[in-house]
N, C-alpha and C. Protein backbone atom coordinates (compact mmCIF):
# COMPACT_ATOMS: atom_id res chain seq x y z
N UNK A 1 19.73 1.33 11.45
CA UNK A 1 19.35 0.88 12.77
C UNK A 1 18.01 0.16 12.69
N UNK A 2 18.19 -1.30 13.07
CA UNK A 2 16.56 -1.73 13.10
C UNK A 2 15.88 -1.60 14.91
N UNK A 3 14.74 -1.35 14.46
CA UNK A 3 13.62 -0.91 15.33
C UNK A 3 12.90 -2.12 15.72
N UNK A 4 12.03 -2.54 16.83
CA UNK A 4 11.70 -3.18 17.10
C UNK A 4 9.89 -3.26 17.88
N UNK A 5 9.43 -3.34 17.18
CA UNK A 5 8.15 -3.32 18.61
C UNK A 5 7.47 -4.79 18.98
N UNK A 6 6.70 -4.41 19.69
CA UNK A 6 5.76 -5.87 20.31
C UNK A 6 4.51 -6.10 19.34
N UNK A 7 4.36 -5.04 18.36
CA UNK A 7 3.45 -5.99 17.35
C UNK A 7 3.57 -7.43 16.35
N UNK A 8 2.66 -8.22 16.93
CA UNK A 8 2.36 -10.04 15.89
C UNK A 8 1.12 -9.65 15.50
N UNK A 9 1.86 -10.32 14.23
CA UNK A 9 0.45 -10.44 12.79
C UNK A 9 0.83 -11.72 12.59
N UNK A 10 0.19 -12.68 12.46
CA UNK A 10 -0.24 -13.91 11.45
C UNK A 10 -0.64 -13.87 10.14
N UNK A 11 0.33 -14.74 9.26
CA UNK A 11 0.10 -14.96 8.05
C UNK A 11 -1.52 -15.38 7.82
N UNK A 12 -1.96 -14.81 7.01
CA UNK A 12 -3.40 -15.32 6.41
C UNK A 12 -3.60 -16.17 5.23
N UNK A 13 -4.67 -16.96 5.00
CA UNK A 13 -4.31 -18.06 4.18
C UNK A 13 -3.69 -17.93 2.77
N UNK A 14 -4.01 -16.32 2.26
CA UNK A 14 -3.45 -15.91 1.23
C UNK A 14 -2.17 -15.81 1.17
N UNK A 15 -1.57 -15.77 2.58
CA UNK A 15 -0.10 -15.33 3.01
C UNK A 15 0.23 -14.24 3.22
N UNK A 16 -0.81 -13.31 3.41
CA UNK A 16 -0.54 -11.87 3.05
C UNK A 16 -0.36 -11.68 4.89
N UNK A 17 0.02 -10.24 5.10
CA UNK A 17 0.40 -10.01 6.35
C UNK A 17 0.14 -8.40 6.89
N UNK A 18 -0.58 -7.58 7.71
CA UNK A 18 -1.24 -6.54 7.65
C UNK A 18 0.29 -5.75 8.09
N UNK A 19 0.18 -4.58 7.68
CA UNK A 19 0.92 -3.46 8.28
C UNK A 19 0.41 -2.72 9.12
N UNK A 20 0.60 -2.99 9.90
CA UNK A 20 -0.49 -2.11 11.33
C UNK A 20 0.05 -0.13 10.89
N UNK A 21 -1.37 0.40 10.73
CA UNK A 21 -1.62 1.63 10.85
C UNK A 21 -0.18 2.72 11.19
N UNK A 22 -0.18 2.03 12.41
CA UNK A 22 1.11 3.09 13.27
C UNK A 22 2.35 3.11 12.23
N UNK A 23 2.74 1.95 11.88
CA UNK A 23 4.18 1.77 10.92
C UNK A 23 4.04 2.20 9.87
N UNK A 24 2.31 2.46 8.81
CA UNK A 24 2.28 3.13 7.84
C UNK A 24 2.39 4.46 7.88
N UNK A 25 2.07 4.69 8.99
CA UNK A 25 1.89 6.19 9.01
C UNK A 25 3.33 6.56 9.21
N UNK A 26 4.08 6.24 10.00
CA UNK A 26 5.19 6.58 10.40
C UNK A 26 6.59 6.47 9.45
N UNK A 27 6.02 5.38 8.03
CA UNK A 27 7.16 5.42 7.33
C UNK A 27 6.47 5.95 5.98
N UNK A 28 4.95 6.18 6.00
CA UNK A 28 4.72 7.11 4.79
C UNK A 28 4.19 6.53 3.60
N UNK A 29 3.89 4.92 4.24
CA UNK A 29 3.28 4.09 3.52
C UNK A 29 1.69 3.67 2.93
N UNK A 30 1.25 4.48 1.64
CA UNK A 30 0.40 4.38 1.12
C UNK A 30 -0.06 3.37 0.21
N UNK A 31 -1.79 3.36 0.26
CA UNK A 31 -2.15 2.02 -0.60
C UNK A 31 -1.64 2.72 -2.15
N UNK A 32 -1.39 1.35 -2.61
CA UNK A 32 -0.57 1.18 -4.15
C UNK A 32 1.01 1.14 -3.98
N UNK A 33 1.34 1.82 -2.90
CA UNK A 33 2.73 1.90 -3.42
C UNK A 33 3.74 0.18 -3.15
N UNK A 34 4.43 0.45 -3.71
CA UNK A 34 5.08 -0.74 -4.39
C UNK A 34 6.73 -1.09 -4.09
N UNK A 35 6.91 -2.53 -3.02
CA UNK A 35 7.87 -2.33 -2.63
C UNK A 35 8.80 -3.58 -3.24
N UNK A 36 10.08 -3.79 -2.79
CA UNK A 36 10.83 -5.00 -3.02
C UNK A 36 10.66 -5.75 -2.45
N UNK A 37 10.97 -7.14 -2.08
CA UNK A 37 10.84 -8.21 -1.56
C UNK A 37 12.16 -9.22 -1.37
N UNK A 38 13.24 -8.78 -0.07
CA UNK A 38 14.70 -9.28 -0.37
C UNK A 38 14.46 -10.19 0.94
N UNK A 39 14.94 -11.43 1.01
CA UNK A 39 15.45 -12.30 1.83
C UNK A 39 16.80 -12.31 2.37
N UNK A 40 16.80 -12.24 3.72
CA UNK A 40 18.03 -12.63 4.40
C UNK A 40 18.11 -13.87 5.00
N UNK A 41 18.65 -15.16 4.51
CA UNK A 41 18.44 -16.51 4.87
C UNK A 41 19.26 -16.79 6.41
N UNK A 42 20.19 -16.17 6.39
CA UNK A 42 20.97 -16.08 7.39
C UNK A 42 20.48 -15.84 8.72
N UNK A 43 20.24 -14.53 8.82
CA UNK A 43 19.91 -13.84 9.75
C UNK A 43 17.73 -14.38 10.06
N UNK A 44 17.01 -15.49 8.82
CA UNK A 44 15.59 -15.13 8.80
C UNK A 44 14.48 -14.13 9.04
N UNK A 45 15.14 -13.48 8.05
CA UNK A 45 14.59 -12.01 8.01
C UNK A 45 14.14 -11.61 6.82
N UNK A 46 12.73 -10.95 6.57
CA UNK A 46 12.40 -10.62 5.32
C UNK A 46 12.49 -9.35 5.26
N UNK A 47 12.73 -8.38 4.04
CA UNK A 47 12.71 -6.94 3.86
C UNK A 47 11.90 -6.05 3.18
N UNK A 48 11.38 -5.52 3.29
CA UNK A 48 10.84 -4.86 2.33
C UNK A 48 11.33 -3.38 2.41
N UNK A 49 11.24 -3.38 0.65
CA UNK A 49 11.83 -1.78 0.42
C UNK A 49 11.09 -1.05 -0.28
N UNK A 50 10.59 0.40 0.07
CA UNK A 50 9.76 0.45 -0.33
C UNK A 50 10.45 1.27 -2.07
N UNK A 51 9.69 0.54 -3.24
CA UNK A 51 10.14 0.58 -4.71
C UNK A 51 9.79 2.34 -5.29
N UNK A 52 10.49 3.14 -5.53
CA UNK A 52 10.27 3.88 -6.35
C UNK A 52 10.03 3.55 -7.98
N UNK A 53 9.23 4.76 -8.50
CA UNK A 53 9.24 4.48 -9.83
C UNK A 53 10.53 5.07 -10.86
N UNK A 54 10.74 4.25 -11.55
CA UNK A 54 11.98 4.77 -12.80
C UNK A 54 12.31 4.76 -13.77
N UNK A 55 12.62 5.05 -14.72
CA UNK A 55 12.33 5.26 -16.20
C UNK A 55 13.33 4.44 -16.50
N UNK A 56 12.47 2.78 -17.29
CA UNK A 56 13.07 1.66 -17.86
C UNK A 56 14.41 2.14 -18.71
N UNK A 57 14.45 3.58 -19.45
CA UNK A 57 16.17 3.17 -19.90
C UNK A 57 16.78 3.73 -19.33
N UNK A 58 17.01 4.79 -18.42
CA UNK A 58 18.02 5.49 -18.22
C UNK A 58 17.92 5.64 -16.21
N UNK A 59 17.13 5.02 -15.90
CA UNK A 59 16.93 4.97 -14.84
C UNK A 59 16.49 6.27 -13.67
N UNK A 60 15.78 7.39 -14.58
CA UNK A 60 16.01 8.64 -13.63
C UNK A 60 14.61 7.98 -13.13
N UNK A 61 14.41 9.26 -11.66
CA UNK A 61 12.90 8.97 -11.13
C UNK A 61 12.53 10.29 -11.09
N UNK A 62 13.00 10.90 -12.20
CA UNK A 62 11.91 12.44 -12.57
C UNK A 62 11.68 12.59 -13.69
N UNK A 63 10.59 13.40 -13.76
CA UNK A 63 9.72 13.88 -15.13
C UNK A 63 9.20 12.30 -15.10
N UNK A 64 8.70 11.76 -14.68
CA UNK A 64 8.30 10.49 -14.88
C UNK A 64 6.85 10.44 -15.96
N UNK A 65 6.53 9.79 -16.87
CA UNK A 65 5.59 9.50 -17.96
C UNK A 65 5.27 7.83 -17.29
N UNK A 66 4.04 7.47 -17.29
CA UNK A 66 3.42 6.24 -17.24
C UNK A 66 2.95 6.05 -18.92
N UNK A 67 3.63 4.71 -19.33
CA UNK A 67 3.68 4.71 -21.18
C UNK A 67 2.53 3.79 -20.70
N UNK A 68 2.65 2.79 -20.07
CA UNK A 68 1.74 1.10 -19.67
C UNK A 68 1.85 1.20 -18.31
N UNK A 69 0.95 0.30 -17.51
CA UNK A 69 0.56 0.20 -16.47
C UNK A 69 2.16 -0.44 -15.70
N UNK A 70 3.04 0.21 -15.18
CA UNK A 70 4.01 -0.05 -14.64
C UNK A 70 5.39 0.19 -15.41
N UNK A 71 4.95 0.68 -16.39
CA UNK A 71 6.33 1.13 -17.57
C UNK A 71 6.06 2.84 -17.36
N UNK A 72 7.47 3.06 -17.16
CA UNK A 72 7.59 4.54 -16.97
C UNK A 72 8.79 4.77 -17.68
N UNK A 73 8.78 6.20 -18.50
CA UNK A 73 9.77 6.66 -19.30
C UNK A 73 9.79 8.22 -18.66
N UNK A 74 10.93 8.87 -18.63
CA UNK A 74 11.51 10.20 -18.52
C UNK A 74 11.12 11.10 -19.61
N UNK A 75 10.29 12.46 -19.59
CA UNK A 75 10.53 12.86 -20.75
C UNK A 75 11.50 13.57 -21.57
N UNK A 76 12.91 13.06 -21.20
CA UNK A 76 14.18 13.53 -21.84
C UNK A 76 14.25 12.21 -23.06
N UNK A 77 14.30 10.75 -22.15
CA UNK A 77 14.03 9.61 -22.97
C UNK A 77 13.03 9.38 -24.04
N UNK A 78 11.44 9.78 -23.35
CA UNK A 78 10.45 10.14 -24.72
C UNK A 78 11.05 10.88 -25.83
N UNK A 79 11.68 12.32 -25.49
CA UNK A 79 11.93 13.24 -26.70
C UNK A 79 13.47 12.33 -27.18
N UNK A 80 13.95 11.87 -26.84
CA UNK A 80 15.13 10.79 -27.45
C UNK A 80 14.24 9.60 -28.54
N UNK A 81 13.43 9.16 -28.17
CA UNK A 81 12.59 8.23 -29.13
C UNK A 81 12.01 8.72 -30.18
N UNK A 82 11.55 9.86 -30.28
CA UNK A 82 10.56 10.36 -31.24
C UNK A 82 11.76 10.34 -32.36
């Protein structure tokens, strides 16, 4: 179900676009976290989702290990490598 309110933000010259307070709070949205970016050309609608983290081979999002700054491994997958 999409939601609707009377909040306008203007793009800034960077292009960037604020998330007003109320919608972070309400969907749980903290600084760093990291979302998708999907286009609907049709409808002109942009999406954002917000990205969990997941372990590049096997795709779980537990026991999570940070190997590099955005590379995450499982440690079932670590003890598979050694």
């Amino acid at each position: 179900m999409i939601e609707t309110t009377d909040i306008v933000r203007k793009v800034d010259e960077l292009g960037r676009i604020l998330l007003p307070v109320e919608i972070r709070t309400a969907l749980g949205i903290s600084e760093k976290d990291r979302f998708i970016i999907s286009v609907d050309k049709e409808n002109r609608q942009i999406i954002l989702q917000k990205a969990d983290y997941v372990c590049l081979k096997c795709g779980s999002t537990e026991l999570l290990k940070e190997i590099t700054p955005d590379f995450y491994l499982c440690e079932t997958c670590i003890k598979e490598l050694k």
